[in-house]
C-alpha atoms as a PDB file:
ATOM      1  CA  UNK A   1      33.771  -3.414  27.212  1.00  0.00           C
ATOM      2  CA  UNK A   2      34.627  -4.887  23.096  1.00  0.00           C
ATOM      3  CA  UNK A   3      35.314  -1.550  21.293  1.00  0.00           C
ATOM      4  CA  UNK A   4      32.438  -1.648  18.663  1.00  0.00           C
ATOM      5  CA  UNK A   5      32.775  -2.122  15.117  1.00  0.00           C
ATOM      6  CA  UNK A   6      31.588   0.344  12.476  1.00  0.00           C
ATOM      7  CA  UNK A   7      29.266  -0.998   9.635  1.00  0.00           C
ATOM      8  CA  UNK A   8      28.586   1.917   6.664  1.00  0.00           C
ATOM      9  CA  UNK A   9      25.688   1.282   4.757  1.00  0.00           C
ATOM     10  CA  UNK A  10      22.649   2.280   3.222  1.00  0.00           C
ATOM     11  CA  UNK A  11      19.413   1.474   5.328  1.00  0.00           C
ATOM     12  CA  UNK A  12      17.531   0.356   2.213  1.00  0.00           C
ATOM     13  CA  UNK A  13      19.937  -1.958   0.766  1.00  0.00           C
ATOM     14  CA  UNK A  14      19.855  -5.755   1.583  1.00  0.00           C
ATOM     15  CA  UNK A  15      23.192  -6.079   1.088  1.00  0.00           C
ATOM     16  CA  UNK A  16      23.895  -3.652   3.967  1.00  0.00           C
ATOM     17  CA  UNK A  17      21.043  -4.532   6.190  1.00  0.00           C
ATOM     18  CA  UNK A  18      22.915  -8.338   5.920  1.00  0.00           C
ATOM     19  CA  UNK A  19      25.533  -6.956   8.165  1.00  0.00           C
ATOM     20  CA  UNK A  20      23.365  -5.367  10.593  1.00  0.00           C
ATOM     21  CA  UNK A  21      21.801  -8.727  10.839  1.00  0.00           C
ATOM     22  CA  UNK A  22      23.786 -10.346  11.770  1.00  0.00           C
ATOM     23  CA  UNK A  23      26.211  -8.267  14.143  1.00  0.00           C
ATOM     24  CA  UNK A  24      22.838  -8.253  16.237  1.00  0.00           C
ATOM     25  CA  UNK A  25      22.056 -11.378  15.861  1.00  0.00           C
ATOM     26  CA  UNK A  26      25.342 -12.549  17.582  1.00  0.00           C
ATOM     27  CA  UNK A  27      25.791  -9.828  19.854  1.00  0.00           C
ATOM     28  CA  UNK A  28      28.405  -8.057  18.381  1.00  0.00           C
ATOM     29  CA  UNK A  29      28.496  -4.351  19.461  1.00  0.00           C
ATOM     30  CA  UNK A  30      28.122  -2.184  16.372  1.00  0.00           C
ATOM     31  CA  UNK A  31      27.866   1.288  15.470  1.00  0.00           C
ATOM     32  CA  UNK A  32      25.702   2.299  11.746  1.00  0.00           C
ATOM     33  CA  UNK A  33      26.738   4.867  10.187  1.00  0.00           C
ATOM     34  CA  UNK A  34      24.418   6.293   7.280  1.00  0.00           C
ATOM     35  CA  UNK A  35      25.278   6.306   3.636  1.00  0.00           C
ATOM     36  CA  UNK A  36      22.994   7.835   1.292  1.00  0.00           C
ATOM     37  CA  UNK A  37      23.845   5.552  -1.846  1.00  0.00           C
ATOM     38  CA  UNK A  38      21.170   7.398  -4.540  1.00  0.00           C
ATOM     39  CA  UNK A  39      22.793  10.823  -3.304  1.00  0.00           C
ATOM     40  CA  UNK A  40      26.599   9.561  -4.200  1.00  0.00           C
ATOM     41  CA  UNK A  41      27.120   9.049  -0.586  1.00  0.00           C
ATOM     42  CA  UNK A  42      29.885   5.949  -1.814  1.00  0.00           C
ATOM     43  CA  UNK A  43      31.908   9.022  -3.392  1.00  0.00           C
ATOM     44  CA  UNK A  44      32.744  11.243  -0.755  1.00  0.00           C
ATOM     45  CA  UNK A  45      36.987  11.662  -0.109  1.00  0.00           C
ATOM     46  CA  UNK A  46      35.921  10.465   3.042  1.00  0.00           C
ATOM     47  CA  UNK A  47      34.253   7.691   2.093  1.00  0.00           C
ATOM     48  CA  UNK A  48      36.542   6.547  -0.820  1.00  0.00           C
ATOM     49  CA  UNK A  49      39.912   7.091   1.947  1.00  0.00           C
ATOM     50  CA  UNK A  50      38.212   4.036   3.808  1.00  0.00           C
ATOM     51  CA  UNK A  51      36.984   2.509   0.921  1.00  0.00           C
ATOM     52  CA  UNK A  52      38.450   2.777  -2.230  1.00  0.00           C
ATOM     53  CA  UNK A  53      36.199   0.672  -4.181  1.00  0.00           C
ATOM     54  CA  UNK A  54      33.676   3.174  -3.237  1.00  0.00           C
ATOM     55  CA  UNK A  55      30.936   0.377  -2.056  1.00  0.00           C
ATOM     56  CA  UNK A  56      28.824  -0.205   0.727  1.00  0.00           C
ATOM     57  CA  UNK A  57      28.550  -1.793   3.167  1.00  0.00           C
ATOM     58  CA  UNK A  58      32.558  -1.803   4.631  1.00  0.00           C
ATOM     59  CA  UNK A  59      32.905  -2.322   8.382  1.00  0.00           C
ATOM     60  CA  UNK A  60      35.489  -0.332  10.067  1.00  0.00           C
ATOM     61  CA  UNK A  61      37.020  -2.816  12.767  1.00  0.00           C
ATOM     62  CA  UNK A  62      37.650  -2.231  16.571  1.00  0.00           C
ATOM     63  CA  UNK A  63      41.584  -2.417  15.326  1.00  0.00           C
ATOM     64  CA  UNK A  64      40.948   0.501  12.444  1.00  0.00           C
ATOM     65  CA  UNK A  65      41.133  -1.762   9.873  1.00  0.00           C
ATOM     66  CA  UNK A  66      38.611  -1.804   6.806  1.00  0.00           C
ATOM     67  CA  UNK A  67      36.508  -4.881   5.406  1.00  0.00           C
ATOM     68  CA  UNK A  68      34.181  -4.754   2.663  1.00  0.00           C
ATOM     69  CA  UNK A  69      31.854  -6.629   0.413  1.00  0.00           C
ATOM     70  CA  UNK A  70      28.821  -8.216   2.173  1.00  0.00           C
ATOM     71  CA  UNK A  71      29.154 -12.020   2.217  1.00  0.00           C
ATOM     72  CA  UNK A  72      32.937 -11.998   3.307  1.00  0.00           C
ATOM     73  CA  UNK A  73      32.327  -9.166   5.958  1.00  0.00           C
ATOM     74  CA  UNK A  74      29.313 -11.469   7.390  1.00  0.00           C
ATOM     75  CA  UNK A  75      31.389 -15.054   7.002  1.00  0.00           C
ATOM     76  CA  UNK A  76      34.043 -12.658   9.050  1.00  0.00           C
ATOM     77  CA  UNK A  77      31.515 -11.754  11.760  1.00  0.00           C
ATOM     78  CA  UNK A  78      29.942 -15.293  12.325  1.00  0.00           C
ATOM     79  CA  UNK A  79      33.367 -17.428  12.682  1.00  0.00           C
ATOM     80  CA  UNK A  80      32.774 -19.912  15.111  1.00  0.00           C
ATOM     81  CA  UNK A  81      28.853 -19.706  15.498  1.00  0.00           C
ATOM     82  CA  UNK A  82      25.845 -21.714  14.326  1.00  0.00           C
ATOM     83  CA  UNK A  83      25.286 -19.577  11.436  1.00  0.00           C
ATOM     84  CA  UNK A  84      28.330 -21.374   9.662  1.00  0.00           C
ATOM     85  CA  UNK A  85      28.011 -25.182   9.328  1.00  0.00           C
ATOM     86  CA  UNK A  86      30.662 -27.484  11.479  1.00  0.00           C
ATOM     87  CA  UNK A  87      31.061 -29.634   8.620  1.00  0.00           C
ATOM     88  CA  UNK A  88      33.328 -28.721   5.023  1.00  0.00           C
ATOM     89  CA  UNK A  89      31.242 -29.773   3.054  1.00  0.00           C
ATOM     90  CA  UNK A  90      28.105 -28.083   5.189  1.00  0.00           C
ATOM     91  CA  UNK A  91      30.393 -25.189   5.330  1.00  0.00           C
ATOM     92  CA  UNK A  92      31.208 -25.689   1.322  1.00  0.00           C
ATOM     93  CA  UNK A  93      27.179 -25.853   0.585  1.00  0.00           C
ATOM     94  CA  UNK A  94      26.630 -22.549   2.592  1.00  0.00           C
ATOM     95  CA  UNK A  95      29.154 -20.873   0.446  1.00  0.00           C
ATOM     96  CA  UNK A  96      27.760 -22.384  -2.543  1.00  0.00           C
ATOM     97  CA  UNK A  97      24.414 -20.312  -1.987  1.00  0.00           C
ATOM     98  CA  UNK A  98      26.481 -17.474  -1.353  1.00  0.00           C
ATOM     99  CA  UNK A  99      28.490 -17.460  -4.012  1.00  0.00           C
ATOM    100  CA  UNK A 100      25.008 -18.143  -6.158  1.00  0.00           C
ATOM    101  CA  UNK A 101      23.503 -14.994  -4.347  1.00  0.00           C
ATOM    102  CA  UNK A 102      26.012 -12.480  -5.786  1.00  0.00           C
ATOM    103  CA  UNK A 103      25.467 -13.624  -9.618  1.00  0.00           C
ATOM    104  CA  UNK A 104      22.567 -15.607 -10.291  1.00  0.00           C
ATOM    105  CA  UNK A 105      20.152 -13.658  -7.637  1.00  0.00           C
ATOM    106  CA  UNK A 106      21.010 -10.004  -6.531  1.00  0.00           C
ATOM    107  CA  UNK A 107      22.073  -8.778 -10.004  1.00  0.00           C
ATOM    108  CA  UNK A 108      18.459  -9.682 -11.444  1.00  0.00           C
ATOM    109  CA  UNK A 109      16.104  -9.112  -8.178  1.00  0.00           C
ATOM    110  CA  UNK A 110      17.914  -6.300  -6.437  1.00  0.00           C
ATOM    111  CA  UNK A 111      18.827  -4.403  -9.789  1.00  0.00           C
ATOM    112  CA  UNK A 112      15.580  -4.448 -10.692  1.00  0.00           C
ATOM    113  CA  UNK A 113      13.800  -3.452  -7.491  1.00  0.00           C
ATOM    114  CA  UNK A 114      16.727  -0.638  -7.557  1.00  0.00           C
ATOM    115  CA  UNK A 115      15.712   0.620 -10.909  1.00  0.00           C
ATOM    116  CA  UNK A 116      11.901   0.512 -10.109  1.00  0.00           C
ATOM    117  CA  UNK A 117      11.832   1.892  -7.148  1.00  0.00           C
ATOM    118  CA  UNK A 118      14.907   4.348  -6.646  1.00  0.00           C
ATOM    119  CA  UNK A 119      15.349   5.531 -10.191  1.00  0.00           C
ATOM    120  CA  UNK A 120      11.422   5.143 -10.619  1.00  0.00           C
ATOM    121  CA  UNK A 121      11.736   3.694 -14.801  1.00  0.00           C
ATOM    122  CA  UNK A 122       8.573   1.684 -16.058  1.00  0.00           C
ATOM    123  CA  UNK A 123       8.685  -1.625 -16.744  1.00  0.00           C
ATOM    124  CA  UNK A 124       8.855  -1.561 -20.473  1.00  0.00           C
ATOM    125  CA  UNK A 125      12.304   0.307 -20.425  1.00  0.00           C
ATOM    126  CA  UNK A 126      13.764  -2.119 -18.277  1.00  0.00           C
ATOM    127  CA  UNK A 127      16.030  -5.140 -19.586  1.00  0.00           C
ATOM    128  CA  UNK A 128      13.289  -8.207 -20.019  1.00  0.00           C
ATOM    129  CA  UNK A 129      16.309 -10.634 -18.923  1.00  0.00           C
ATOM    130  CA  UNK A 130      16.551  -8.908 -15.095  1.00  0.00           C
ATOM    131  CA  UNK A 131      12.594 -10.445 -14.770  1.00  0.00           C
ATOM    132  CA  UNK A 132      13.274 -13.782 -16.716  1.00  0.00           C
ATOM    133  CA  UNK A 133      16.271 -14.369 -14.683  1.00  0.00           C
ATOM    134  CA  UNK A 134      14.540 -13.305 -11.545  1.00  0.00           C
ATOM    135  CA  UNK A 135      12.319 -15.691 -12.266  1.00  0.00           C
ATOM    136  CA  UNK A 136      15.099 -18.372 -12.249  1.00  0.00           C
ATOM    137  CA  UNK A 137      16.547 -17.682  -9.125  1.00  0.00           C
ATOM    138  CA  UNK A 138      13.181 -17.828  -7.567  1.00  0.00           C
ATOM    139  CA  UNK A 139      12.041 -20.820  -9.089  1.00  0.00           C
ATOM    140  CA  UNK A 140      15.452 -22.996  -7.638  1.00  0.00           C
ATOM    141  CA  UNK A 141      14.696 -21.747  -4.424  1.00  0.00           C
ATOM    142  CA  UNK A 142      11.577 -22.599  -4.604  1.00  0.00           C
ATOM    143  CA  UNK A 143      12.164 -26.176  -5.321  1.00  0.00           C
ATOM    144  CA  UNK A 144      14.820 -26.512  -2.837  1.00  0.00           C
ATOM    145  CA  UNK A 145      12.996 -25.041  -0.185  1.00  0.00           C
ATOM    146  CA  UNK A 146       9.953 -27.617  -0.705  1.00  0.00           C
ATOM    147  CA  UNK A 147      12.476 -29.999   0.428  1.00  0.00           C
ATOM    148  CA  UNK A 148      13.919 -28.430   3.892  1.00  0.00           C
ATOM    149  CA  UNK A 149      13.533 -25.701   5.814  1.00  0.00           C
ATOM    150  CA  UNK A 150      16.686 -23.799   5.209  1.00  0.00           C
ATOM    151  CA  UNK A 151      18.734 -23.591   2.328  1.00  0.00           C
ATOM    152  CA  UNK A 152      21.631 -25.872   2.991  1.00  0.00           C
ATOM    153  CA  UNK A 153      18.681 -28.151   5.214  1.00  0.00           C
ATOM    154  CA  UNK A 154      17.278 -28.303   8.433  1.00  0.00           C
ATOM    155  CA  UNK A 155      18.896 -24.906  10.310  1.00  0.00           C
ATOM    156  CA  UNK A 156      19.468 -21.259   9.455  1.00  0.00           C
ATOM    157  CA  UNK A 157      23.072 -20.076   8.188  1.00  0.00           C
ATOM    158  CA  UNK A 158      24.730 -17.131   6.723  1.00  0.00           C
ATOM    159  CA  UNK A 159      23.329 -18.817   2.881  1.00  0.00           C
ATOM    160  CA  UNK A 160      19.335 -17.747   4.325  1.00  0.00           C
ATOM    161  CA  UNK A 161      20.617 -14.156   5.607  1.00  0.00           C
ATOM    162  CA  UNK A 162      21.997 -13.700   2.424  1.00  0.00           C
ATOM    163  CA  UNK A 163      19.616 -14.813   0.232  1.00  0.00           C
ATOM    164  CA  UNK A 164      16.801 -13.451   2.513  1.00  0.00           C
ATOM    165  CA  UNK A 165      18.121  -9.574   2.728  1.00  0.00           C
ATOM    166  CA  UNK A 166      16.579  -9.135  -1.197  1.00  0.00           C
ATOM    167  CA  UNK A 167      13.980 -11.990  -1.630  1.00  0.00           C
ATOM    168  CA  UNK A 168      11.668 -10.084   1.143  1.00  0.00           C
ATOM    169  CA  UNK A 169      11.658  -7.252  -1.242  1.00  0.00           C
ATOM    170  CA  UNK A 170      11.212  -8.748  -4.598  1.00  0.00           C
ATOM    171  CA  UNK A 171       8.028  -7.437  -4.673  1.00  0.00           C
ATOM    172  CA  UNK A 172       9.131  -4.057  -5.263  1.00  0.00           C
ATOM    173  CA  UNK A 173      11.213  -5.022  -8.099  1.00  0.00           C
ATOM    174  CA  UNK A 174       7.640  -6.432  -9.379  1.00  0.00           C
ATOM    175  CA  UNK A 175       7.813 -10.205  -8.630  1.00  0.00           C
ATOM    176  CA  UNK A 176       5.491 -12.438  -7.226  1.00  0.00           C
ATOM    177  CA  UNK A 177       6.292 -13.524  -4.212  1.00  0.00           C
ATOM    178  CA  UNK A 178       2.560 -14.534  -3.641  1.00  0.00           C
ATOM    179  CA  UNK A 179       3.610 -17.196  -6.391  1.00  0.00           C
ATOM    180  CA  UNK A 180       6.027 -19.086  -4.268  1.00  0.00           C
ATOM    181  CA  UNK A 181       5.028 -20.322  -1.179  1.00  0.00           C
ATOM    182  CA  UNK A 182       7.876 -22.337   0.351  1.00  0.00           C
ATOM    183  CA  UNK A 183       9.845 -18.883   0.152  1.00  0.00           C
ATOM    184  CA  UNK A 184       7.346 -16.985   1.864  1.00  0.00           C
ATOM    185  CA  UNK A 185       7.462 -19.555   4.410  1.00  0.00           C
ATOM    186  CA  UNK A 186      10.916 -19.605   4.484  1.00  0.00           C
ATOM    187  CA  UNK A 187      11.341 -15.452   4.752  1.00  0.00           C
ATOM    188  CA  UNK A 188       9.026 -15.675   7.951  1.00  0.00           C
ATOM    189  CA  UNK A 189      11.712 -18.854   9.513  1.00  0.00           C
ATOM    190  CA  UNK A 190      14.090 -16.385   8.903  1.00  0.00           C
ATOM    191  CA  UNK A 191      13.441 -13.381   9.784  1.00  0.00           C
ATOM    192  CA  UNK A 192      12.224 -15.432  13.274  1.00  0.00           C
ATOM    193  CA  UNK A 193      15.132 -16.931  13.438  1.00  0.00           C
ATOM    194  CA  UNK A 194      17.101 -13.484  13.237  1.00  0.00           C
ATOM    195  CA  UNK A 195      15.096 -11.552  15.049  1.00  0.00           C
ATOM    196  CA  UNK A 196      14.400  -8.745  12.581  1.00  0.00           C
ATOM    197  CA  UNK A 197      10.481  -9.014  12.290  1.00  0.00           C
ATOM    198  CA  UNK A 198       8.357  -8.469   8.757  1.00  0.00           C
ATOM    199  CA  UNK A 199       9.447  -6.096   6.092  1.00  0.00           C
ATOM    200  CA  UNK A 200       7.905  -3.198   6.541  1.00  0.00           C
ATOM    201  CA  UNK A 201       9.209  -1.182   3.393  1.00  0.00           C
ATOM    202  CA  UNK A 202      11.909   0.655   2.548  1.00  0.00           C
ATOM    203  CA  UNK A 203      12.983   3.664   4.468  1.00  0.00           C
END
């Protein structure tokens, strides 16, 4: 039997649950292990002796050795399946939404979310440019997803887990998701194609 690998994250954080995904997904045996991120769980000796950047998610790998940050850890885990296009250029477009993901999407829609709902601060103390910017990412999906199905066209790949992980909770960070209809579409494609069922809320 594969030794499993060990994924540290916290259970409401897309960026973690990405991992998860997709270690089920392709039937990679996996072990979670809890990290309270709000509680300064990332800062532990323990922790920060496996991962010195003193981030989640990291997977600890059958051989002992460490990965970290999200997108590469998942890229990692789905070598050689249908999640990543055949094709460069496929393969180039996937990374393109990826890339796009880490600065144009989570750092307006999962900040905010984080700071509404973790830290609990109203609205009107909270940087206008995290909602305008929201905004933006959600309107360019929007338009691309009235033209295919998926992201990068016609079949999921790592770009839709990653993109999908904090778009299903945008409302919490108080946008409209109602507003957009090819996304809400596209979340339920998704989270068929993955297997992981509605959002039901954070934990």
């Amino acid at each position: 039997m594969t030794a499993p690998l060990t994924i540290y994250g916290d259970p409401g954080s897309g960026n973690c649950l990405k991992v998860k995904w997709v270690a089920d997904h392709l039937g990679i045996p996996s072990v979670w292990r809890d990290v309270d991120v709000p509680a300064g769980g990332t800062r532990t000796p323990a922790l920060l002796a496996l991962n010195p950047a003193g981030r989640v998610p990291f997977v600890v790998l059958p051989d002992g050795t460490t990965l970290s940050e999200s997108n590469a850890i998942i890229v990692y885990l789905a070598e050689g399946s249908a999640l990543i296009p055949e094709t460069p250029f496929g393969r180039a477009r996937m990374l393109q939404w990826m890339f796009w993901e880490q600065y144009s999407h989570e750092p307006y829609i999962a900040v905010r979310r984080y700071q509404l709902h973790y830290l609990k601060r109203p609205p009107e103390d909270l940087d206008p440019r995290l909602a305008e910017r929201g905004v933006d990412a959600l309107r360019l999906m929007q338009a691309t997803l009235e033209r295919s199905a998926f992201l990068t066209g016609d079949a999921l790949t790592l770009a839709d887990v990653a993109l999908v992980a904090y778009t299903r909770m945008a409302h919490e960070g108080g946008f409209d998701v109602a507003a957009y209809p090819a996304i809400r579409a596209w979340i339920a494609r998704v989270e068929t194609g993955l297997g992981i069922g509605p959002y039901a809320g954070p934990p």
